[in-house]
N, C-alpha and C. Protein backbone atom coordinates (compact mmCIF):
# COMPACT_ATOMS: atom_id res chain seq x y z
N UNK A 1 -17.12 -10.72 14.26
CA UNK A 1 -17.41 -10.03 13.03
C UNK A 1 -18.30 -8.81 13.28
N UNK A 2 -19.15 -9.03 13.95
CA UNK A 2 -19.91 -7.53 14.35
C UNK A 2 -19.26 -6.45 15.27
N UNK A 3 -18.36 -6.77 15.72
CA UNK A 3 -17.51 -5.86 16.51
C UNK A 3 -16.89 -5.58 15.89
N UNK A 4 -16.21 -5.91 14.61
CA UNK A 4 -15.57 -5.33 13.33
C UNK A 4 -16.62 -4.44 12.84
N UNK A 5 -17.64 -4.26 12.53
CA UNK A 5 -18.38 -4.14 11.85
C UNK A 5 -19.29 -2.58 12.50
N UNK A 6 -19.00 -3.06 13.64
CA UNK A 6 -19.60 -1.87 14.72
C UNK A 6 -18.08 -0.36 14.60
N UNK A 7 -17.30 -0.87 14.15
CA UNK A 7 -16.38 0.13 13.94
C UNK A 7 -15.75 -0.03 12.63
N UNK A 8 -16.21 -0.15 11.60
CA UNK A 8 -16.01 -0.27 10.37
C UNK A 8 -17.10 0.66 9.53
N UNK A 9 -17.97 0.53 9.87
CA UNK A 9 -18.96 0.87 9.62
C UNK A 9 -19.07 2.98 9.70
N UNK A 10 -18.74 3.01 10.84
CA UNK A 10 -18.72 4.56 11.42
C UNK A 10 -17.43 4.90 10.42
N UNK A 11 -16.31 4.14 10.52
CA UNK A 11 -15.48 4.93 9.55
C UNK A 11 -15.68 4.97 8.30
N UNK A 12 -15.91 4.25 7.61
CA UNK A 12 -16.09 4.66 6.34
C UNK A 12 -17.13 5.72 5.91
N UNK A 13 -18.39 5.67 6.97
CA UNK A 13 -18.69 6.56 6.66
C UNK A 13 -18.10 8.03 6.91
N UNK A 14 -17.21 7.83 8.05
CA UNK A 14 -16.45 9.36 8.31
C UNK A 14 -15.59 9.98 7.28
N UNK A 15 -14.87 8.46 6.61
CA UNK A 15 -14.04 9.22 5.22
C UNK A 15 -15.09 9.46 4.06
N UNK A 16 -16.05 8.86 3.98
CA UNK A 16 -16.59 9.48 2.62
C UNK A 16 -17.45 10.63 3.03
N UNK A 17 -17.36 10.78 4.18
CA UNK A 17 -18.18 12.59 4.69
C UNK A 17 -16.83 14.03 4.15
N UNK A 18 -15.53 13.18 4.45
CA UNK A 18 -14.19 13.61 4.66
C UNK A 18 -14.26 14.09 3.13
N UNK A 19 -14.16 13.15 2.21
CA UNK A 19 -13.75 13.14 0.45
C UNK A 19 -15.15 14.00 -0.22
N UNK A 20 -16.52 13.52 0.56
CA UNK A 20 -17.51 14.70 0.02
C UNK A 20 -17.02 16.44 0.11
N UNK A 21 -16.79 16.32 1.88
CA UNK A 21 -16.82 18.09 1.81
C UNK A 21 -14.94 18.66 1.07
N UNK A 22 -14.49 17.35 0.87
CA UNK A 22 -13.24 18.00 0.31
C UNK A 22 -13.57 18.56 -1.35
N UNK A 23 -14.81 17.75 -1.90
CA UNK A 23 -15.32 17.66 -2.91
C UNK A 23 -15.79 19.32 -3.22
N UNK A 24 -16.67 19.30 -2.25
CA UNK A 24 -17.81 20.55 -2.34
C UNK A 24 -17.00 21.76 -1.32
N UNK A 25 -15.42 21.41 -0.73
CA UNK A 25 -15.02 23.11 -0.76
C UNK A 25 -14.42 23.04 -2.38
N UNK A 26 -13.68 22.33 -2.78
CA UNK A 26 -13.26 22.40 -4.49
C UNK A 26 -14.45 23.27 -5.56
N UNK A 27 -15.25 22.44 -5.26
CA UNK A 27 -16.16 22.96 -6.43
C UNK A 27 -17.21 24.71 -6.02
N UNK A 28 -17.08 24.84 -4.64
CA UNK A 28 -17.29 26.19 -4.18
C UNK A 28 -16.79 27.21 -4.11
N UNK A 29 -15.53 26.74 -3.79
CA UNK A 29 -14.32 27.87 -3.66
C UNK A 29 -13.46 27.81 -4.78
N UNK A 30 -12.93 26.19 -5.80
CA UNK A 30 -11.81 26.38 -6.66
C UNK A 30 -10.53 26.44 -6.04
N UNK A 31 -10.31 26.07 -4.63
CA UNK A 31 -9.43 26.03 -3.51
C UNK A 31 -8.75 24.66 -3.94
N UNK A 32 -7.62 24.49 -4.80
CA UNK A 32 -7.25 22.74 -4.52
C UNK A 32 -6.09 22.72 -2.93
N UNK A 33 -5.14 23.57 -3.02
CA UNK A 33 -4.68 23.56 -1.84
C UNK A 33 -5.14 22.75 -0.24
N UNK A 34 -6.76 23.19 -0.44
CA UNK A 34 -6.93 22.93 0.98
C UNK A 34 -7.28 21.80 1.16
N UNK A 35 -8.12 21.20 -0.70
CA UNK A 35 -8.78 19.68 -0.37
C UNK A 35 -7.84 18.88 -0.38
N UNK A 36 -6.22 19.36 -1.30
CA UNK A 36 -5.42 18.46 -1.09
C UNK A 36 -4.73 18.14 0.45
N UNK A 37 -4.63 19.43 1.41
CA UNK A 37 -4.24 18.88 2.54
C UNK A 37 -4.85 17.91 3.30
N UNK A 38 -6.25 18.06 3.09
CA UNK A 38 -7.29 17.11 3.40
C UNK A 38 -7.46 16.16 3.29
N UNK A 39 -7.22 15.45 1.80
CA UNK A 39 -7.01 14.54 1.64
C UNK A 39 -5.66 14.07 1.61
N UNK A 40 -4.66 14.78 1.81
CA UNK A 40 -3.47 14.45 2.29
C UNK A 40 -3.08 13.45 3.73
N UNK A 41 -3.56 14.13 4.56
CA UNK A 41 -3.95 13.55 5.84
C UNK A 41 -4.78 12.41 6.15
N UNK A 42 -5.83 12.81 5.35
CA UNK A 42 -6.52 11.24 5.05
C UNK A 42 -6.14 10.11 4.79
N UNK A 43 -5.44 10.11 3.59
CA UNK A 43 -4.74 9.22 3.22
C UNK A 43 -3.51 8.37 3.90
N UNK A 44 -2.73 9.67 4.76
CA UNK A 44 -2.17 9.05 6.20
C UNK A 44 -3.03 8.08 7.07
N UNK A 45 -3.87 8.61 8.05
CA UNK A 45 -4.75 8.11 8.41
C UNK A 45 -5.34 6.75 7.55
N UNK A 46 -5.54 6.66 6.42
CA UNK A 46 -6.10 5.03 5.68
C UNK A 46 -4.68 4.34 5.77
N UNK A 47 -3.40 4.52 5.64
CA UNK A 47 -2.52 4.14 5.18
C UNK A 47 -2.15 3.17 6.83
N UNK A 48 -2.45 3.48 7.83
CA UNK A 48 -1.54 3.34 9.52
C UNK A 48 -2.72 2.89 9.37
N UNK A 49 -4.44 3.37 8.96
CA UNK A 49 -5.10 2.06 9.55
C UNK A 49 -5.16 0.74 8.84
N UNK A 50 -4.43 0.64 7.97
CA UNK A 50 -4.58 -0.21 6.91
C UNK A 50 -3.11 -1.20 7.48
N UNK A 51 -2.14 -0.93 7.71
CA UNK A 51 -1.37 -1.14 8.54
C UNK A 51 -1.28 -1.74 9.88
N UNK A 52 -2.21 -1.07 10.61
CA UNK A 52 -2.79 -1.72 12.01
C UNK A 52 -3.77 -2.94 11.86
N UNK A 53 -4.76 -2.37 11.13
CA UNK A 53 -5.36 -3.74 10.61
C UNK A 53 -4.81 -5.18 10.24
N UNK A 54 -3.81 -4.84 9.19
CA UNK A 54 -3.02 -5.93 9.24
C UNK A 54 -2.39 -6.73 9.89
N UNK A 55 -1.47 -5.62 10.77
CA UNK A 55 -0.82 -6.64 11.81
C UNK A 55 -1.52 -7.56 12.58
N UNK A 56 -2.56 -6.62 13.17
CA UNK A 56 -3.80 -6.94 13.70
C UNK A 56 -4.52 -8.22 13.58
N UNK A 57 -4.84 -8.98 11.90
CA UNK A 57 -5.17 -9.48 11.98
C UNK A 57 -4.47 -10.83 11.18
N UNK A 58 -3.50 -10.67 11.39
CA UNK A 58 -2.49 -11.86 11.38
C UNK A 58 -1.94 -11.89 12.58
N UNK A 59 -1.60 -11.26 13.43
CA UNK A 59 -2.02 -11.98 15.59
C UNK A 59 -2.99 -12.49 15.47
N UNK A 60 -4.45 -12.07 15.05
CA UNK A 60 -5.54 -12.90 15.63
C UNK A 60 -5.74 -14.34 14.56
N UNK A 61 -5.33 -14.54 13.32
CA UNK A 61 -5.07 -15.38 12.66
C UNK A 61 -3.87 -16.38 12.87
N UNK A 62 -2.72 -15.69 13.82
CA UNK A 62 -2.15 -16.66 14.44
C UNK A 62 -2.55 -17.72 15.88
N UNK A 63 -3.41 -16.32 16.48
CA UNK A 63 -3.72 -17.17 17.33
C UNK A 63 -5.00 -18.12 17.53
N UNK A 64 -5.71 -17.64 16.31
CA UNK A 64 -6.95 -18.72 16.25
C UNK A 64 -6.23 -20.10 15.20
N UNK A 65 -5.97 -19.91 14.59
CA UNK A 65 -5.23 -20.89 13.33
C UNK A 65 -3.43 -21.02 13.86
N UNK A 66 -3.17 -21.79 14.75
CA UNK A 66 -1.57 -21.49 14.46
C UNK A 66 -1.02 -22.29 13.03
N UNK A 67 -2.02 -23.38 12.60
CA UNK A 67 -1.23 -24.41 11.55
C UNK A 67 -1.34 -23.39 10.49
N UNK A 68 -2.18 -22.16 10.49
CA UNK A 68 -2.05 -21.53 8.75
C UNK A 68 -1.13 -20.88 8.58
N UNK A 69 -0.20 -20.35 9.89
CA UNK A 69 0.98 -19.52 9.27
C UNK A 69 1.86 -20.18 8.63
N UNK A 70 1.85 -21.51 8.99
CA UNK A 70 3.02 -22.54 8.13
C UNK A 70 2.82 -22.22 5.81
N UNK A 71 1.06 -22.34 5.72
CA UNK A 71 0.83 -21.97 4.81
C UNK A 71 1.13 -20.81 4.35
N UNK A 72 1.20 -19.91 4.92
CA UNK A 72 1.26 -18.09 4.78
C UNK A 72 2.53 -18.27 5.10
N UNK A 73 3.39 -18.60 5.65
CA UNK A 73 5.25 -18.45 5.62
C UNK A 73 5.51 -18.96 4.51
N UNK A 74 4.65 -20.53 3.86
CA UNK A 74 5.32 -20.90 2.41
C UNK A 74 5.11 -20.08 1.21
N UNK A 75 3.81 -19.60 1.34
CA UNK A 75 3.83 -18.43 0.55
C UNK A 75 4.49 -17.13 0.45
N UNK A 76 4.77 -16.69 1.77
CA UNK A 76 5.70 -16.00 1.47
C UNK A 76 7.60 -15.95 0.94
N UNK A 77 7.48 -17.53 1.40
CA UNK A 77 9.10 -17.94 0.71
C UNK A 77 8.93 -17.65 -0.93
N UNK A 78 7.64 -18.81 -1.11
CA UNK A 78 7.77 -18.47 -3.10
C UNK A 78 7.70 -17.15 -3.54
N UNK A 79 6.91 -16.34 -2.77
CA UNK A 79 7.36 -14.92 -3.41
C UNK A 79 8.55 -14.18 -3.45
N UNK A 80 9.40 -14.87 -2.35
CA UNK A 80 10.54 -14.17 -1.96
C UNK A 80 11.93 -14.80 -3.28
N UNK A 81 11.32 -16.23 -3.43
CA UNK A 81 11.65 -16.33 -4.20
C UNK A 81 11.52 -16.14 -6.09
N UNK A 82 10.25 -15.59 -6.15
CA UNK A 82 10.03 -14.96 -7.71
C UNK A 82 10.71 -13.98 -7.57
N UNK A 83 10.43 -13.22 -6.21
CA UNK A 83 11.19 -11.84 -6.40
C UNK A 83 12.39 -11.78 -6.97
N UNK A 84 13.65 -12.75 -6.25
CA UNK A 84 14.52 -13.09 -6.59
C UNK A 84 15.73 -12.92 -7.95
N UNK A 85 14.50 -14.64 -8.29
CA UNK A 85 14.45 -14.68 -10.00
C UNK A 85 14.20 -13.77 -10.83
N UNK A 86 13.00 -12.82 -10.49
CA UNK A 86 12.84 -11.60 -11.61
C UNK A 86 14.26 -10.60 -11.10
N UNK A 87 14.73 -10.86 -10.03
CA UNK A 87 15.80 -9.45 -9.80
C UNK A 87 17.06 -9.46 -10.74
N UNK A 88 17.40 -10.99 -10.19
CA UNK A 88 18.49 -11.19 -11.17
C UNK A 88 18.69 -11.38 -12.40
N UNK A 89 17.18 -11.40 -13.14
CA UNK A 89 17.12 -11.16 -14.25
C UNK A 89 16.82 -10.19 -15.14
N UNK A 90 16.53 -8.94 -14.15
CA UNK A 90 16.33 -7.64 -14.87
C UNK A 90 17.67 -6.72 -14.99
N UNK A 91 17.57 -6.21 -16.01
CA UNK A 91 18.66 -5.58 -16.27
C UNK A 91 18.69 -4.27 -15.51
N UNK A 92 20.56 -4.25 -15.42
CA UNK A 92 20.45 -2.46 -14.64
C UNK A 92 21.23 -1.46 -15.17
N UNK A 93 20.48 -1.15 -16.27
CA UNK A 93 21.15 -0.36 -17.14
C UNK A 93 20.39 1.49 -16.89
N UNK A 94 21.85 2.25 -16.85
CA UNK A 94 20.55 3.84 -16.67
C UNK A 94 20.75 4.64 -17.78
N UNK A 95 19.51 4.72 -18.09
CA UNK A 95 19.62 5.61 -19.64
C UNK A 95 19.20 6.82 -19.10
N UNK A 96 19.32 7.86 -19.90
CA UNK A 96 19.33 9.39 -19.99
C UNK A 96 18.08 9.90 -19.02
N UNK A 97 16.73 9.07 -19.45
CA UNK A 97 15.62 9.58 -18.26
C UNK A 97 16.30 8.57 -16.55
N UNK A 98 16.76 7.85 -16.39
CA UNK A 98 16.65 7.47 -15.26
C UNK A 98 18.43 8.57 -14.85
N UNK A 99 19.46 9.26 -15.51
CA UNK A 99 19.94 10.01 -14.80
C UNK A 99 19.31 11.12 -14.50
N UNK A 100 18.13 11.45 -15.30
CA UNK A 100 17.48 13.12 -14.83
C UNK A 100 17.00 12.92 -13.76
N UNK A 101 16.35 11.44 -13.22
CA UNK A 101 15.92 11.20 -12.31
C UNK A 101 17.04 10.59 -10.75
N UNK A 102 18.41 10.47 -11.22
CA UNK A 102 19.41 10.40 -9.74
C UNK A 102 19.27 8.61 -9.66
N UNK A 103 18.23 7.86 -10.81
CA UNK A 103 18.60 6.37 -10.62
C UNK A 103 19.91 5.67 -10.42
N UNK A 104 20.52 4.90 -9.70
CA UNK A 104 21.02 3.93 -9.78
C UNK A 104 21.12 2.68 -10.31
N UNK A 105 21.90 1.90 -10.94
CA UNK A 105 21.99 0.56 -11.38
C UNK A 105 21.05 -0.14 -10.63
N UNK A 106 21.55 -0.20 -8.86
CA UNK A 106 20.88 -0.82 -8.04
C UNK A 106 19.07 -0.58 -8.25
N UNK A 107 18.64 0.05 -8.08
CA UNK A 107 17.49 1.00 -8.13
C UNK A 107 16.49 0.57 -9.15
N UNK A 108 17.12 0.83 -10.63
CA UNK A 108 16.75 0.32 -11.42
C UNK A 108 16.72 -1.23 -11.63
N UNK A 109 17.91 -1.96 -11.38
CA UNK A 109 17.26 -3.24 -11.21
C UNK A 109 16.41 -3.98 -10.85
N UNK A 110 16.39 -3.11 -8.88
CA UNK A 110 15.49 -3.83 -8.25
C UNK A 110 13.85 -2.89 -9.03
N UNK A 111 13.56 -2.14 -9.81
CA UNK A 111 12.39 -1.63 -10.66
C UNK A 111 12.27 -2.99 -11.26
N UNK A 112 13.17 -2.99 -12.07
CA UNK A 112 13.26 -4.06 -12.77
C UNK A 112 12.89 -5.66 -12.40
N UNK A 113 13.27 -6.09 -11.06
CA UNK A 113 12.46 -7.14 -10.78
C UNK A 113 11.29 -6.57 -10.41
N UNK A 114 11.00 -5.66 -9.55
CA UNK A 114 9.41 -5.44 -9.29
C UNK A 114 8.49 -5.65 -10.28
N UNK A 115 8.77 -4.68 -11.19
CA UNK A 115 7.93 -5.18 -12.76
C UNK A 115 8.12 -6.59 -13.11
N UNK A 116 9.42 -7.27 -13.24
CA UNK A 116 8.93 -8.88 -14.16
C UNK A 116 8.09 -9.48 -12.97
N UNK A 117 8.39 -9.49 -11.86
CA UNK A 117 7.34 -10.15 -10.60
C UNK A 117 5.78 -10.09 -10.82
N UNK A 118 6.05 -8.74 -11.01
CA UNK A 118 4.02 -8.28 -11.27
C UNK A 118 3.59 -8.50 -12.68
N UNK A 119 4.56 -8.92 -13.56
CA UNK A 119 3.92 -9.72 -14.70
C UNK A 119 4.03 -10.64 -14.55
């Protein structure tokens, strides 16, 4: 945990140094262009470490715990299976805003389970 912590620590503070001066060229200059590339990139960067992390620490959760992935695979079946159930039960109908937008039946359905899932 402190070896997490020994590099956890330095980054966060590096992104909120990152989101300050993206802050204070905005409010100096009126530049959004540049804070958005800035934080464009950033957000890459959180996204792959957020990513690495993960994988990361489901190897080391496999290999300290092997009996919990049995728990964490059943959980992931029941979700696979709500998913499911909400898919085939959302409708896939495309009305006038989802052709301005190039939707599909398919597309919209699977919207359609995403939303009944997350309710």
């Amino acid at each position: 945990m402190k070896l997490l912590l020994k590099f956890l620590a330095p980054a966060i503070f590096i992104f909120s140094f990152i989101i300050t001066l993206v802050a204070l060229l905005y409010f100096f200059t009126g530049s959004v262009e540049a804070g958005t590339q800035v934080v464009l990139y950033a957000s890459y960067i959180l996204f792959f470490a957020t990513i690495g992390g993960l994988l990361l620490g489901f190897v080391l959760g496999v290999i300290i715990n092997p009996q919990g992935v049995v728990s964490s695979l059943i959980s992931l079946g029941v979700l696979a299976v709500i998913f499911l159930i909400a898919y085939f039960i959302s409708g896939n109908e495309v009305t006038a805003v989802y052709k301005k937008f190039d939707i599909t039946p398919f597309q919209s359905q699977l919207f359609g389970g995403i939303l009944i899932m997350t309710y």
